[in-house]
C-alpha atoms as a PDB file:
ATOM      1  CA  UNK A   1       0.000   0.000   0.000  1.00  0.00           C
ATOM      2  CA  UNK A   2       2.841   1.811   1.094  1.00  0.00           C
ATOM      3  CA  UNK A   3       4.737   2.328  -2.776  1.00  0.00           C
ATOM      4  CA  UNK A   4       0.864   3.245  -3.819  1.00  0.00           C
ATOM      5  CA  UNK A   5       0.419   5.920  -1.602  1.00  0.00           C
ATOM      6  CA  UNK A   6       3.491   7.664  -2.417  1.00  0.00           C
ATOM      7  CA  UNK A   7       2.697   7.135  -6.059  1.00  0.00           C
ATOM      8  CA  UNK A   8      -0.746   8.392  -6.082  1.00  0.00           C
ATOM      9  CA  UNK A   9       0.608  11.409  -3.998  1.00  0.00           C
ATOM     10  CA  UNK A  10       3.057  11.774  -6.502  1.00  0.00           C
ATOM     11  CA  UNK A  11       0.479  12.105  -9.415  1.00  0.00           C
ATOM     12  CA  UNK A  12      -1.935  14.501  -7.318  1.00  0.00           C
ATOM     13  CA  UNK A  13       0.989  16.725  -6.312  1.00  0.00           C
ATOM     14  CA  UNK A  14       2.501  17.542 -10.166  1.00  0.00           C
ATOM     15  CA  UNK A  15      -0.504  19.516 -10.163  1.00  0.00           C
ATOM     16  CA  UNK A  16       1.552  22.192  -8.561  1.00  0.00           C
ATOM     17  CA  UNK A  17       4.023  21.822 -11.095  1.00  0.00           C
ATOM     18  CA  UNK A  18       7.309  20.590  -8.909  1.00  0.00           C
ATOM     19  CA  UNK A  19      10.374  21.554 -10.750  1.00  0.00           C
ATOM     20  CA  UNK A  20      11.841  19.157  -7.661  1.00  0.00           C
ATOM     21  CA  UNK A  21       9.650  16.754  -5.639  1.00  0.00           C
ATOM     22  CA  UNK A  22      10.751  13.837  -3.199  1.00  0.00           C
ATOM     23  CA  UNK A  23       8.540  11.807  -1.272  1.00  0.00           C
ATOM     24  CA  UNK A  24       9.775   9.729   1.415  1.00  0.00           C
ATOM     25  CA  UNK A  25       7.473   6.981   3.237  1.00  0.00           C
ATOM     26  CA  UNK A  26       8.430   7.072   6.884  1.00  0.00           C
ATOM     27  CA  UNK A  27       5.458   4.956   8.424  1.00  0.00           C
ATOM     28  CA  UNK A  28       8.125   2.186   9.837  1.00  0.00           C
ATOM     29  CA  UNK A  29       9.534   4.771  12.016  1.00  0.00           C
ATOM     30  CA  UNK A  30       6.011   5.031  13.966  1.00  0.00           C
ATOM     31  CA  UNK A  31       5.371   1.744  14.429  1.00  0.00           C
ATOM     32  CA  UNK A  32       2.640   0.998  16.919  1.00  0.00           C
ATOM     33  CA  UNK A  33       1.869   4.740  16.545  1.00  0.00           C
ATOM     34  CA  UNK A  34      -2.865   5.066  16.782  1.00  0.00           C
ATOM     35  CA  UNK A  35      -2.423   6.457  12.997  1.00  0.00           C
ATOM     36  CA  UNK A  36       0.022   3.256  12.017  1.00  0.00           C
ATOM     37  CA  UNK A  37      -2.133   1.310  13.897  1.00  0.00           C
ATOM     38  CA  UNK A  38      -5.457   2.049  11.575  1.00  0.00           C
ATOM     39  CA  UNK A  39      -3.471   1.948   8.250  1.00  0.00           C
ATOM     40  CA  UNK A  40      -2.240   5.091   8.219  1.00  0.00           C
ATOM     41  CA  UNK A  41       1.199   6.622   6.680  1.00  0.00           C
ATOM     42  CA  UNK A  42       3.969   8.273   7.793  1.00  0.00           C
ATOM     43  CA  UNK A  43       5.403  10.834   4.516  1.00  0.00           C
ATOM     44  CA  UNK A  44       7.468  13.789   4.256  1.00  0.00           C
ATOM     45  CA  UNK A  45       7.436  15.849   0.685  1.00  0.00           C
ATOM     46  CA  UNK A  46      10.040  17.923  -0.334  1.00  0.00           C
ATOM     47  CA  UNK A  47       9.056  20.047  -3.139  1.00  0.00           C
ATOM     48  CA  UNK A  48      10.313  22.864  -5.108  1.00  0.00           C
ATOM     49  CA  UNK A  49       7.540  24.844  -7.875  1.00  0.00           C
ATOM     50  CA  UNK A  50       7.040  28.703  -8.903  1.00  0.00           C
ATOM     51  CA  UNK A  51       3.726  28.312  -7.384  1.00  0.00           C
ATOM     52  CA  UNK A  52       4.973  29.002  -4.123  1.00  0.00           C
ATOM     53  CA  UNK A  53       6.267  32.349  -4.390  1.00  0.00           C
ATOM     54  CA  UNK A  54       5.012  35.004  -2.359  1.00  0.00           C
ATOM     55  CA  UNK A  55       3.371  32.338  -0.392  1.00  0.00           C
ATOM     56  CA  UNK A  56       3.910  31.642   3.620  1.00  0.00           C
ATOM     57  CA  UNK A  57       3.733  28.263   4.757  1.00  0.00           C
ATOM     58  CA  UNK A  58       0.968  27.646   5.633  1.00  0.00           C
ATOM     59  CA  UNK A  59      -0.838  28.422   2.251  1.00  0.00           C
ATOM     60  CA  UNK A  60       2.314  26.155   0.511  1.00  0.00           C
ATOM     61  CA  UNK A  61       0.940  23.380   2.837  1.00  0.00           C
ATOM     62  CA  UNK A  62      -2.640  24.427   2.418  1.00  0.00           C
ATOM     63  CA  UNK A  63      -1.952  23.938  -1.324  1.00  0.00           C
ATOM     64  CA  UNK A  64      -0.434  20.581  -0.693  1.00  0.00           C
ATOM     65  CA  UNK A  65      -3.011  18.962   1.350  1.00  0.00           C
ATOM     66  CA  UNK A  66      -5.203  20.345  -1.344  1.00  0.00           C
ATOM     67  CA  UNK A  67      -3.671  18.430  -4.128  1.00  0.00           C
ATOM     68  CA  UNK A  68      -3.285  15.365  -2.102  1.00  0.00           C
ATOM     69  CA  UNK A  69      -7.351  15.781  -1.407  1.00  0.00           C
ATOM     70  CA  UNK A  70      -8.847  12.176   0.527  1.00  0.00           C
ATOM     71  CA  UNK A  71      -5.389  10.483   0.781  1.00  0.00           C
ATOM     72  CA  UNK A  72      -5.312  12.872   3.780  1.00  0.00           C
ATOM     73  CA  UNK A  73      -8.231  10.838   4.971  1.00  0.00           C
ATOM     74  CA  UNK A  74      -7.024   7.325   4.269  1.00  0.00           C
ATOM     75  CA  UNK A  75      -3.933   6.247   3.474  1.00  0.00           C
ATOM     76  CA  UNK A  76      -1.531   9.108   4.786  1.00  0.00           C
ATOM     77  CA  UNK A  77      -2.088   9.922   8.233  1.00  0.00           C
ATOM     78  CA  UNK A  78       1.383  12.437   8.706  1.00  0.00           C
ATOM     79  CA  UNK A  79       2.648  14.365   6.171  1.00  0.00           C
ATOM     80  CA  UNK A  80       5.616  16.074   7.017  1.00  0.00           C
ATOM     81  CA  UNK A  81       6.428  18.852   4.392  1.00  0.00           C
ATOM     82  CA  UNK A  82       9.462  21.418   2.901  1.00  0.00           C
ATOM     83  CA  UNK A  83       7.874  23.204   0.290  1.00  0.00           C
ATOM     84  CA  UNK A  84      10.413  25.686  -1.373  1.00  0.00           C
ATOM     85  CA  UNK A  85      10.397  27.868  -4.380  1.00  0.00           C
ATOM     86  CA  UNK A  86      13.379  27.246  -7.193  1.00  0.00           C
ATOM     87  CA  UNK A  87      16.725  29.578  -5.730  1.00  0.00           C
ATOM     88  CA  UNK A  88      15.694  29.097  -2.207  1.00  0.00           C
ATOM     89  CA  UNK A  89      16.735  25.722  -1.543  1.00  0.00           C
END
């Protein structure tokens, strides 16, 4: 489920155009965690796009949650996220 989730999450987050985007499952390193525990998944996104500038971070993560829509709800329980604009990294 695990290699889904992070693909799916891949496709729904090119809708922000990434010039740069890693996704990295983390879920074994909250084992026994509630979230774990009901099938939930551990991720952290690093990801570079224009559409970030002039942007704080919250509305770069509001934009990301956005794209990733029910996966929020389901299959990815933490998402931990570095959302950058191209120069700034």
């Amino acid at each position: 489920m695990s290699s889904q989730t992070v693909d799916l999450l891949r496709q729904r987050l090119s809708a922000l155009q990434p010039v740069s985007l890693t996704i990295r499952d983390d879920s074994h390193l909250h084992a026994g965690h509630a979230g774990a525990r009901d099938g939930g998944g551990h991720f952290h996104v690093d990801i570079v796009s224009m559409i970030f500038a002039g942007k704080n971070t919250v509305a770069r993560h509001r934009l990301i949650y956005d794209a990733a829509g029910d996966l929020m709800r389901g299959p990815i329980h933490a998402l931990s996220i570095r959302a950058e604009v191209p120069g700034a990294v």
